[in-house]
PDB file of N, CA and C in Angstrom:
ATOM      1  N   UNK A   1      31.778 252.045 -90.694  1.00  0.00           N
ATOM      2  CA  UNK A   1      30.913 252.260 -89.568  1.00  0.00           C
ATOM      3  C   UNK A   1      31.713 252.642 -88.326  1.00  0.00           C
ATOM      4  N   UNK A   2      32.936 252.260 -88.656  1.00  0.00           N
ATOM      5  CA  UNK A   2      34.042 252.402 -86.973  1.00  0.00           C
ATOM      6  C   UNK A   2      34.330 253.752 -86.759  1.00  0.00           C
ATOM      7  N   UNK A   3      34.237 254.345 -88.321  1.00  0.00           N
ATOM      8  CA  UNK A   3      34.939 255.608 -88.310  1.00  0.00           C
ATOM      9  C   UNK A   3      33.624 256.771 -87.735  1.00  0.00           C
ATOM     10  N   UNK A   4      32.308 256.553 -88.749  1.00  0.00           N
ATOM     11  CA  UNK A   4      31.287 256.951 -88.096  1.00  0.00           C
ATOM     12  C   UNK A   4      31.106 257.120 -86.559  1.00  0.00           C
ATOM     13  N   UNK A   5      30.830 255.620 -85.938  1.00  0.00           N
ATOM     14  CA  UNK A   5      30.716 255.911 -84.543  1.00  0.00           C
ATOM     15  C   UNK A   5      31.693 257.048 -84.004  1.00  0.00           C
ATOM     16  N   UNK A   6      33.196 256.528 -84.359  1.00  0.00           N
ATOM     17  CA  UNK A   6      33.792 257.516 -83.658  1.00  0.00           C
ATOM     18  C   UNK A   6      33.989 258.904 -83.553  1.00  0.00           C
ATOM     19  N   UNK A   7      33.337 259.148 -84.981  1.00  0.00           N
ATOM     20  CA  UNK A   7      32.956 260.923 -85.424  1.00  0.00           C
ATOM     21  C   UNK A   7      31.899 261.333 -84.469  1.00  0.00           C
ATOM     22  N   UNK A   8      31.285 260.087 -84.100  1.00  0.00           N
ATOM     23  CA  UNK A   8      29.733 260.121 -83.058  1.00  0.00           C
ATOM     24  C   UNK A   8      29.950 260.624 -82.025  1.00  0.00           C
ATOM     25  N   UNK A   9      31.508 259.769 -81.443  1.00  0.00           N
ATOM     26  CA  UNK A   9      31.925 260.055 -80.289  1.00  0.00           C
ATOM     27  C   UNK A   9      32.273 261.089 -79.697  1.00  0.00           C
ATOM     28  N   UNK A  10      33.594 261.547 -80.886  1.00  0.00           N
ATOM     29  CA  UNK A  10      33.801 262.812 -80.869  1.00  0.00           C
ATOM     30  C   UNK A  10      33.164 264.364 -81.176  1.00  0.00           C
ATOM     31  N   UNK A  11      31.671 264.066 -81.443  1.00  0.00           N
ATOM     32  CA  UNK A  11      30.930 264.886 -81.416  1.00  0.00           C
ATOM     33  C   UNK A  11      30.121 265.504 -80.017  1.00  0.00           C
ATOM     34  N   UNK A  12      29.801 264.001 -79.293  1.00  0.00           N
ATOM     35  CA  UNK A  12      29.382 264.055 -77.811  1.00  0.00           C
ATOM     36  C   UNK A  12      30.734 264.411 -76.922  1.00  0.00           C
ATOM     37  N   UNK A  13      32.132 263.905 -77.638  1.00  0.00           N
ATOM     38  CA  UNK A  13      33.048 264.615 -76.718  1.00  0.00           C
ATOM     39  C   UNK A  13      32.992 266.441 -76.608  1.00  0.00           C
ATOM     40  N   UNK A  14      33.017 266.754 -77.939  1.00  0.00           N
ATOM     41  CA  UNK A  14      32.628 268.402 -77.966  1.00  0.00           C
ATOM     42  C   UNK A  14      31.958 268.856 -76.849  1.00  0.00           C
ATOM     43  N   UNK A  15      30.447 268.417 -77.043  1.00  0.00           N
ATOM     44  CA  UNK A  15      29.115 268.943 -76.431  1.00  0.00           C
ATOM     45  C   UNK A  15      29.739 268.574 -74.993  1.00  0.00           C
ATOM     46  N   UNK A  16      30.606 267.803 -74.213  1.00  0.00           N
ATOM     47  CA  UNK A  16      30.869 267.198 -73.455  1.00  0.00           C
ATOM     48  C   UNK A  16      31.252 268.656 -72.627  1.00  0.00           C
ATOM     49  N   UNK A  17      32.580 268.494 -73.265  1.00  0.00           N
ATOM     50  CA  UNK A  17      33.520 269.585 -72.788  1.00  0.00           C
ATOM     51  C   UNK A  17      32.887 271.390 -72.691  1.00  0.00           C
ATOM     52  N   UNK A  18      32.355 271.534 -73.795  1.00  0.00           N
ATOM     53  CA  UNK A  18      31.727 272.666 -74.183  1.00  0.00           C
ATOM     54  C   UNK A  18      30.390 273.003 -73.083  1.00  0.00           C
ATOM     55  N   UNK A  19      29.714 271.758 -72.529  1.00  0.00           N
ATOM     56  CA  UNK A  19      28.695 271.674 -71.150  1.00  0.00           C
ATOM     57  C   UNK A  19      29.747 272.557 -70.154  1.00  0.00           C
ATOM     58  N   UNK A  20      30.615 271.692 -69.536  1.00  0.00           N
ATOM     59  CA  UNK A  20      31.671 271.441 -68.628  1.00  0.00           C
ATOM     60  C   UNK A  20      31.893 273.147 -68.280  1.00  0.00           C
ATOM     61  N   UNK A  21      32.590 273.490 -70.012  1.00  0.00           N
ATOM     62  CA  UNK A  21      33.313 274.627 -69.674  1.00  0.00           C
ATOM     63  C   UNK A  21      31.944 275.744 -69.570  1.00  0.00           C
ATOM     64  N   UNK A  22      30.628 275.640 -70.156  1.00  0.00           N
ATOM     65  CA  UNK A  22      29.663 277.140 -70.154  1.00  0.00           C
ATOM     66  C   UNK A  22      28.744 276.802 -69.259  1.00  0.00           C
ATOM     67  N   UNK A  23      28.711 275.724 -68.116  1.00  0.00           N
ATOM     68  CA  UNK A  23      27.377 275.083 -67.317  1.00  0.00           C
ATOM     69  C   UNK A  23      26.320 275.383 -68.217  1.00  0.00           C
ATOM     70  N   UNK A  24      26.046 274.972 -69.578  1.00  0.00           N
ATOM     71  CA  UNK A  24      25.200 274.592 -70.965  1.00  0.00           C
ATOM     72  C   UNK A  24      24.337 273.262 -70.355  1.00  0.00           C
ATOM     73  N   UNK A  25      23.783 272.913 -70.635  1.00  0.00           N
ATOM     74  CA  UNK A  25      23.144 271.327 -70.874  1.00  0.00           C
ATOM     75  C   UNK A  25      22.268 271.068 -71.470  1.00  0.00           C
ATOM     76  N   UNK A  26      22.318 270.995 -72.144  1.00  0.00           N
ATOM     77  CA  UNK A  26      21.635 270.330 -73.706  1.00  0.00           C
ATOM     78  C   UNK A  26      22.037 269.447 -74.529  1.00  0.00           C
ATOM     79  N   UNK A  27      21.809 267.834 -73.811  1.00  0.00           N
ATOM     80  CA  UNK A  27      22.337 266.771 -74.192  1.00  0.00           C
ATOM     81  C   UNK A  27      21.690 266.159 -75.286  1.00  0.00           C
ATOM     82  N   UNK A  28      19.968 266.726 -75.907  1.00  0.00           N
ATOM     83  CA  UNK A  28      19.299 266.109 -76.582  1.00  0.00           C
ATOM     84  C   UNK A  28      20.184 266.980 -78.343  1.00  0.00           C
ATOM     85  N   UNK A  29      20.437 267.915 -77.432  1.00  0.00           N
ATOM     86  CA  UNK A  29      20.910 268.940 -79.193  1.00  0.00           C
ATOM     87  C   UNK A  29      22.623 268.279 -79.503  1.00  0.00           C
ATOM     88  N   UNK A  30      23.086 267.512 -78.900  1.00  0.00           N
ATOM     89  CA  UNK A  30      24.277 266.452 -78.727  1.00  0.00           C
ATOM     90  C   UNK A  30      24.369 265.444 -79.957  1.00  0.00           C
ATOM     91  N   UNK A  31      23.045 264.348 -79.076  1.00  0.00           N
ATOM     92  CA  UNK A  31      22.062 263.454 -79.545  1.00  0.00           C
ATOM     93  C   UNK A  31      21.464 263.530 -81.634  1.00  0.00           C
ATOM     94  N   UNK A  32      21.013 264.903 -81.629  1.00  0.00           N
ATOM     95  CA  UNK A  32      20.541 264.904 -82.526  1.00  0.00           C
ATOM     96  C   UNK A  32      21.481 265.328 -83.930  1.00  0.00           C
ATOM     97  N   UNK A  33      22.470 265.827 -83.275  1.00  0.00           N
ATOM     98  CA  UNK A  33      23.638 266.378 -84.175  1.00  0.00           C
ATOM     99  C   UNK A  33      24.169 265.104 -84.665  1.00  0.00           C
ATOM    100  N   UNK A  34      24.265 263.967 -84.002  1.00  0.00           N
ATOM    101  CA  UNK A  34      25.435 262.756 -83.722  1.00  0.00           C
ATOM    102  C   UNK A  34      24.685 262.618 -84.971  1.00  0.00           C
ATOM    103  N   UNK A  35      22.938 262.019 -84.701  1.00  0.00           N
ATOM    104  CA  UNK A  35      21.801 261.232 -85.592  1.00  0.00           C
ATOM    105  C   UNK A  35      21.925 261.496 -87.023  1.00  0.00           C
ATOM    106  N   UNK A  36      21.911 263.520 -87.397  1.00  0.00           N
ATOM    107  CA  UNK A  36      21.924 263.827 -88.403  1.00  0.00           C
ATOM    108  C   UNK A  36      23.492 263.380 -88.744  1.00  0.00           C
ATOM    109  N   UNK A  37      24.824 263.800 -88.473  1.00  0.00           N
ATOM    110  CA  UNK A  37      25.636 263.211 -88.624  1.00  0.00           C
ATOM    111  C   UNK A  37      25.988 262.117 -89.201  1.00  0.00           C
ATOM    112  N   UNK A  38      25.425 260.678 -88.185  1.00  0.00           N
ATOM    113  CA  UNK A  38      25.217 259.490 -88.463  1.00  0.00           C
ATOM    114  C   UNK A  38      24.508 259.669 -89.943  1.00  0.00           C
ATOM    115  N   UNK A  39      23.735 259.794 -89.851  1.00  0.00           N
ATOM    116  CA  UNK A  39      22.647 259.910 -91.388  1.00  0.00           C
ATOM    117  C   UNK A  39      22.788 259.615 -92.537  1.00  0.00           C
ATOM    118  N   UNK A  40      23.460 261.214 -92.428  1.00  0.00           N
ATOM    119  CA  UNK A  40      24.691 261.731 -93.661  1.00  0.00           C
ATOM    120  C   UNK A  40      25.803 261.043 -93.704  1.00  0.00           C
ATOM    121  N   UNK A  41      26.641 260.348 -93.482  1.00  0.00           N
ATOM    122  CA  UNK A  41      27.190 259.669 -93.264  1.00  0.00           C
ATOM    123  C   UNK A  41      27.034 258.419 -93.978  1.00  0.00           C
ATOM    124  N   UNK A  42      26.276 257.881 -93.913  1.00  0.00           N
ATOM    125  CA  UNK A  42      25.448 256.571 -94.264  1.00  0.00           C
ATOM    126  C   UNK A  42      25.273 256.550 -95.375  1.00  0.00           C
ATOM    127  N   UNK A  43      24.118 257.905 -95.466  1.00  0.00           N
ATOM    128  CA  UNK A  43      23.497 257.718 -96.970  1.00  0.00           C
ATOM    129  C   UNK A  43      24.231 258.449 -97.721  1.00  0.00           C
ATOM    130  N   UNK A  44      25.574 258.769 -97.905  1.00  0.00           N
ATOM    131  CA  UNK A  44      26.496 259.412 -98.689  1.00  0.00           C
ATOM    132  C   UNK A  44      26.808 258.058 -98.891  1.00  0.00           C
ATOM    133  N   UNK A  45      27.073 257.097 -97.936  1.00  0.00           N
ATOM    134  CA  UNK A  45      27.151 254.950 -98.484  1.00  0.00           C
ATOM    135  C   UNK A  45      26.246 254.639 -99.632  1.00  0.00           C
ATOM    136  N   UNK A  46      25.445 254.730 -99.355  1.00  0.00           N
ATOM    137  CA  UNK A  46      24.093 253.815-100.382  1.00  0.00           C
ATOM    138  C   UNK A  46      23.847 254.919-101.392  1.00  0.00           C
ATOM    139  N   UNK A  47      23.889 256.225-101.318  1.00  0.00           N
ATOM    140  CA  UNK A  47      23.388 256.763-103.080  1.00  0.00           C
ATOM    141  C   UNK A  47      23.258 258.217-102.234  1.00  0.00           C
ATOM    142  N   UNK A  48      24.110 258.979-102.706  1.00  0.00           N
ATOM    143  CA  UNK A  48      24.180 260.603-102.106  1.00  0.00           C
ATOM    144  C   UNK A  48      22.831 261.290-103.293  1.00  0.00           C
ATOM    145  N   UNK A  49      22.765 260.658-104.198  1.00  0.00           N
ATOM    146  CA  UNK A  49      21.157 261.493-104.879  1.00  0.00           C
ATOM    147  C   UNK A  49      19.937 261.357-104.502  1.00  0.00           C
ATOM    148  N   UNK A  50      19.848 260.351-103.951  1.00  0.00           N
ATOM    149  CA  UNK A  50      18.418 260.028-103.259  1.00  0.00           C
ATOM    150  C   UNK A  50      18.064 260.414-102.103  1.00  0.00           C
ATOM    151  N   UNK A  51      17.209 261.278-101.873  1.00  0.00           N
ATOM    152  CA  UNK A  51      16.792 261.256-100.295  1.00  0.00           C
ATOM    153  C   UNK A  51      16.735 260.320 -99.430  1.00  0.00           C
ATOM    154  N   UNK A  52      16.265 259.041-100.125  1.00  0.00           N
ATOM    155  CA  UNK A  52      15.733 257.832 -99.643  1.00  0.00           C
ATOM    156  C   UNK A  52      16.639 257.399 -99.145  1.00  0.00           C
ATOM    157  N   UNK A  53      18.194 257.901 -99.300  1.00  0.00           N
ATOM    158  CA  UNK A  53      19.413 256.665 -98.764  1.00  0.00           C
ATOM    159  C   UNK A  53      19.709 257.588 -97.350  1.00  0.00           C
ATOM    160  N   UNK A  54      19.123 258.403 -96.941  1.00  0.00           N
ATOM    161  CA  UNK A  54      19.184 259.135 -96.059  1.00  0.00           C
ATOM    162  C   UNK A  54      18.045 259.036 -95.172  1.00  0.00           C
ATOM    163  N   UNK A  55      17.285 258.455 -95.140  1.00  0.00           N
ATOM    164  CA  UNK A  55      16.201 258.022 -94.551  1.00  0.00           C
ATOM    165  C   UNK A  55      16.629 256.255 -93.964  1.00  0.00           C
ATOM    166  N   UNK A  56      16.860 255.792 -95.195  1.00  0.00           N
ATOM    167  CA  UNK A  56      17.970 254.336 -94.968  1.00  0.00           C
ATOM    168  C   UNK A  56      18.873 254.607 -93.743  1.00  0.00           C
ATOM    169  N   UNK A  57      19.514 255.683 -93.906  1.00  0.00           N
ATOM    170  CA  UNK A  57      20.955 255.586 -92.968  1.00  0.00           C
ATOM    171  C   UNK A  57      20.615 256.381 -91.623  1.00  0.00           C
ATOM    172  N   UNK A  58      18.916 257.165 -91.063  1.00  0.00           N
ATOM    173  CA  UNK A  58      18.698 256.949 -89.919  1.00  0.00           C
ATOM    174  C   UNK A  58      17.850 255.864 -89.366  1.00  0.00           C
ATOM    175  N   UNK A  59      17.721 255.146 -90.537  1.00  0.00           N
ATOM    176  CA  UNK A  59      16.870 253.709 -89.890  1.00  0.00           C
ATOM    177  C   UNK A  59      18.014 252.948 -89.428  1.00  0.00           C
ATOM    178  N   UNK A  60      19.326 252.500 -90.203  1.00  0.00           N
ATOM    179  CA  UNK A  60      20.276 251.873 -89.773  1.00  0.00           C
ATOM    180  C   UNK A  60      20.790 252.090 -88.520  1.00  0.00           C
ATOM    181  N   UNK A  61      21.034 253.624 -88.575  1.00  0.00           N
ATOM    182  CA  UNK A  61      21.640 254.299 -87.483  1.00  0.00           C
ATOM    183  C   UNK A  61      21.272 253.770 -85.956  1.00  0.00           C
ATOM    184  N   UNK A  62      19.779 253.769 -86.154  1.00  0.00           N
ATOM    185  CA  UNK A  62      18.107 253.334 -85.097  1.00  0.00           C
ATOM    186  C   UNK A  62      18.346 251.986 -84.871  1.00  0.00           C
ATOM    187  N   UNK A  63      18.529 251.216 -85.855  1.00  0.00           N
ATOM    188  CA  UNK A  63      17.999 249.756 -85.798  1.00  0.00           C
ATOM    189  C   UNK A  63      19.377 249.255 -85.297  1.00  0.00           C
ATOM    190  N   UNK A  64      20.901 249.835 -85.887  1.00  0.00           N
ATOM    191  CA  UNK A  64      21.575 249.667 -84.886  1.00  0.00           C
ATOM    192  C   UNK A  64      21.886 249.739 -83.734  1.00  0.00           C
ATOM    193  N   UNK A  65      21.350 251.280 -82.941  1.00  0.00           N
ATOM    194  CA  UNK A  65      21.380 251.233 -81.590  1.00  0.00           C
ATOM    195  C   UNK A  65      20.949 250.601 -80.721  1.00  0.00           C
ATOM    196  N   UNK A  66      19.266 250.441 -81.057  1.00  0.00           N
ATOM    197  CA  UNK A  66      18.358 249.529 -80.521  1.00  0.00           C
ATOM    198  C   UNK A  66      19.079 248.053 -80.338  1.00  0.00           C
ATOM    199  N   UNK A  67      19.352 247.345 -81.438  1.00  0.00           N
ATOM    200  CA  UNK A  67      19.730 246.071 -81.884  1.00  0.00           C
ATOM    201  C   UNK A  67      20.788 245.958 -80.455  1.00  0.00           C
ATOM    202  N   UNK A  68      22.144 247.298 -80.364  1.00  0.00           N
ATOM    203  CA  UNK A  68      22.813 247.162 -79.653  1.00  0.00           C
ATOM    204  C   UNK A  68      22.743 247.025 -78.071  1.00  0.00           C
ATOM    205  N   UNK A  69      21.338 247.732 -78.100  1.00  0.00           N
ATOM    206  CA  UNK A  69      21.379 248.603 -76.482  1.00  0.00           C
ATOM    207  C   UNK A  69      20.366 246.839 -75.870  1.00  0.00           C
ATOM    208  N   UNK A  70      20.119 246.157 -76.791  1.00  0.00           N
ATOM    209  CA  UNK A  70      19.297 244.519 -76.689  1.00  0.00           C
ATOM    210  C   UNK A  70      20.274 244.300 -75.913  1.00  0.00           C
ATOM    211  N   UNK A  71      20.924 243.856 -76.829  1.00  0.00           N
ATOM    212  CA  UNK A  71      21.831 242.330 -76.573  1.00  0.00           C
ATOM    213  C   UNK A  71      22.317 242.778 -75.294  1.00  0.00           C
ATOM    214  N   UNK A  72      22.946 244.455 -75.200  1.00  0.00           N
ATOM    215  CA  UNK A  72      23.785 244.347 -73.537  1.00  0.00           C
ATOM    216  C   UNK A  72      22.574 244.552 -72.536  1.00  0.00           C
ATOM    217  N   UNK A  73      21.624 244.355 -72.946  1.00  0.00           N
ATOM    218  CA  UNK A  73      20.532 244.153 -72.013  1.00  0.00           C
ATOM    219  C   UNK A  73      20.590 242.833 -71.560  1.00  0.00           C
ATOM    220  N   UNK A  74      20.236 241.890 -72.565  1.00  0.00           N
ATOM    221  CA  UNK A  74      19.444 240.136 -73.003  1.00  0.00           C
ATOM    222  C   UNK A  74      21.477 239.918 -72.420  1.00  0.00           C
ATOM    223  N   UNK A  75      22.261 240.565 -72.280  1.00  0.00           N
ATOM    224  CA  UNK A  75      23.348 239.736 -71.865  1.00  0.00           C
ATOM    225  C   UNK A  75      23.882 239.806 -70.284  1.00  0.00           C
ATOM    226  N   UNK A  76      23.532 241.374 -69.840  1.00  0.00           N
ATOM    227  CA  UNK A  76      23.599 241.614 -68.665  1.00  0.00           C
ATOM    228  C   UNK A  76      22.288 240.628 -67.580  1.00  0.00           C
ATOM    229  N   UNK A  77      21.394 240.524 -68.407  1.00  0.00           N
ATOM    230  CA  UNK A  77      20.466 239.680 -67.505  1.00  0.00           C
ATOM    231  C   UNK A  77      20.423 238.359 -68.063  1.00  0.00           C
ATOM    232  N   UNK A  78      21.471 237.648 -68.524  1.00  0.00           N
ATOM    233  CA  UNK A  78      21.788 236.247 -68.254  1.00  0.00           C
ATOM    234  C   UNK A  78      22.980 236.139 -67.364  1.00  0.00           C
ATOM    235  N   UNK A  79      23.603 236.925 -67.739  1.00  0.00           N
ATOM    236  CA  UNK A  79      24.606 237.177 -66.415  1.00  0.00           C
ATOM    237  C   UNK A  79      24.178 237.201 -64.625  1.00  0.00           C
ATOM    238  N   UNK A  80      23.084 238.349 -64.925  1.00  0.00           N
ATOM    239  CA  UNK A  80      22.506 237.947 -63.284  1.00  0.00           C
ATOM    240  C   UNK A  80      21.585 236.785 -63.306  1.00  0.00           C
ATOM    241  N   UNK A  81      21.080 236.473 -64.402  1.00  0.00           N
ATOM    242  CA  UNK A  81      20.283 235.323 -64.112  1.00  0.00           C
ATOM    243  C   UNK A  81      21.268 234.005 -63.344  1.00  0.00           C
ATOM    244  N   UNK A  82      22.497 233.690 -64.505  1.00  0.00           N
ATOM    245  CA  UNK A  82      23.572 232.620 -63.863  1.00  0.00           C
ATOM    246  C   UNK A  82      23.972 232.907 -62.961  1.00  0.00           C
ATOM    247  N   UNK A  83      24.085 234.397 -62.357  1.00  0.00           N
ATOM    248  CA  UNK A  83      25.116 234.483 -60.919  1.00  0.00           C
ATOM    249  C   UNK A  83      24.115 234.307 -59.500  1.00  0.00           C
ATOM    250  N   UNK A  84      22.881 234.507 -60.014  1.00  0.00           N
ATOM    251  CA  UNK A  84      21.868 233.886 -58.541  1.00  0.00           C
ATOM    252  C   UNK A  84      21.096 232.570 -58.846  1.00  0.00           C
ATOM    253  N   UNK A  85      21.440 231.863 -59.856  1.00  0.00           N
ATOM    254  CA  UNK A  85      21.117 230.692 -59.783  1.00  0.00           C
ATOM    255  C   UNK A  85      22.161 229.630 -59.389  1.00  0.00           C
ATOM    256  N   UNK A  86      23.672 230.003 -59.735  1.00  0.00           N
ATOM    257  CA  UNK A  86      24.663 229.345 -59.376  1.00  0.00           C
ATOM    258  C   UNK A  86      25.022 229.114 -58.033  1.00  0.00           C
TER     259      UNK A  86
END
């Protein structure tokens, strides 16, 4: 999964630079490259014959981000919760 993300990364680094250098912006066609990416990726994990493991590996993909983008939510606001109650 470490290696994934970071293929992720370095995919939005591309689109990054490639904005930068053509004043381009099209951050959703970034986004969606990473997703399919991510995907494939995944479900080449669980069973490269099935469609289904590719459907698996943008739910993972999903349920990981979400899961992720929580907690530094639910953690950043216990943080301000303790720093104005203290």
């Amino acid at each position: 999964m470490f290696f994934i993300i970071g293929i992720g990364n370095l995919i939005f680094t591309f689109f990054g630079v490639v904005e930068s250098a053509t004043s381009y912006g099209d951050s959703n066609l970034a986004y969606y490259v990473t997703l399919l990416y991510s995907a494939w990726a995944i479900g080449n994990f669980f069973n490269q014959k099935s469609i289904w493991s590719y459907f698996r590996g943008v739910l993972a993909y999903l349920f990981g981000t979400l899961t992720g983008s929580f907690l530094l939510f639910l953690v950043g606001a216990l943080i301000d919760a303790y720093s104005k109650g203290g």
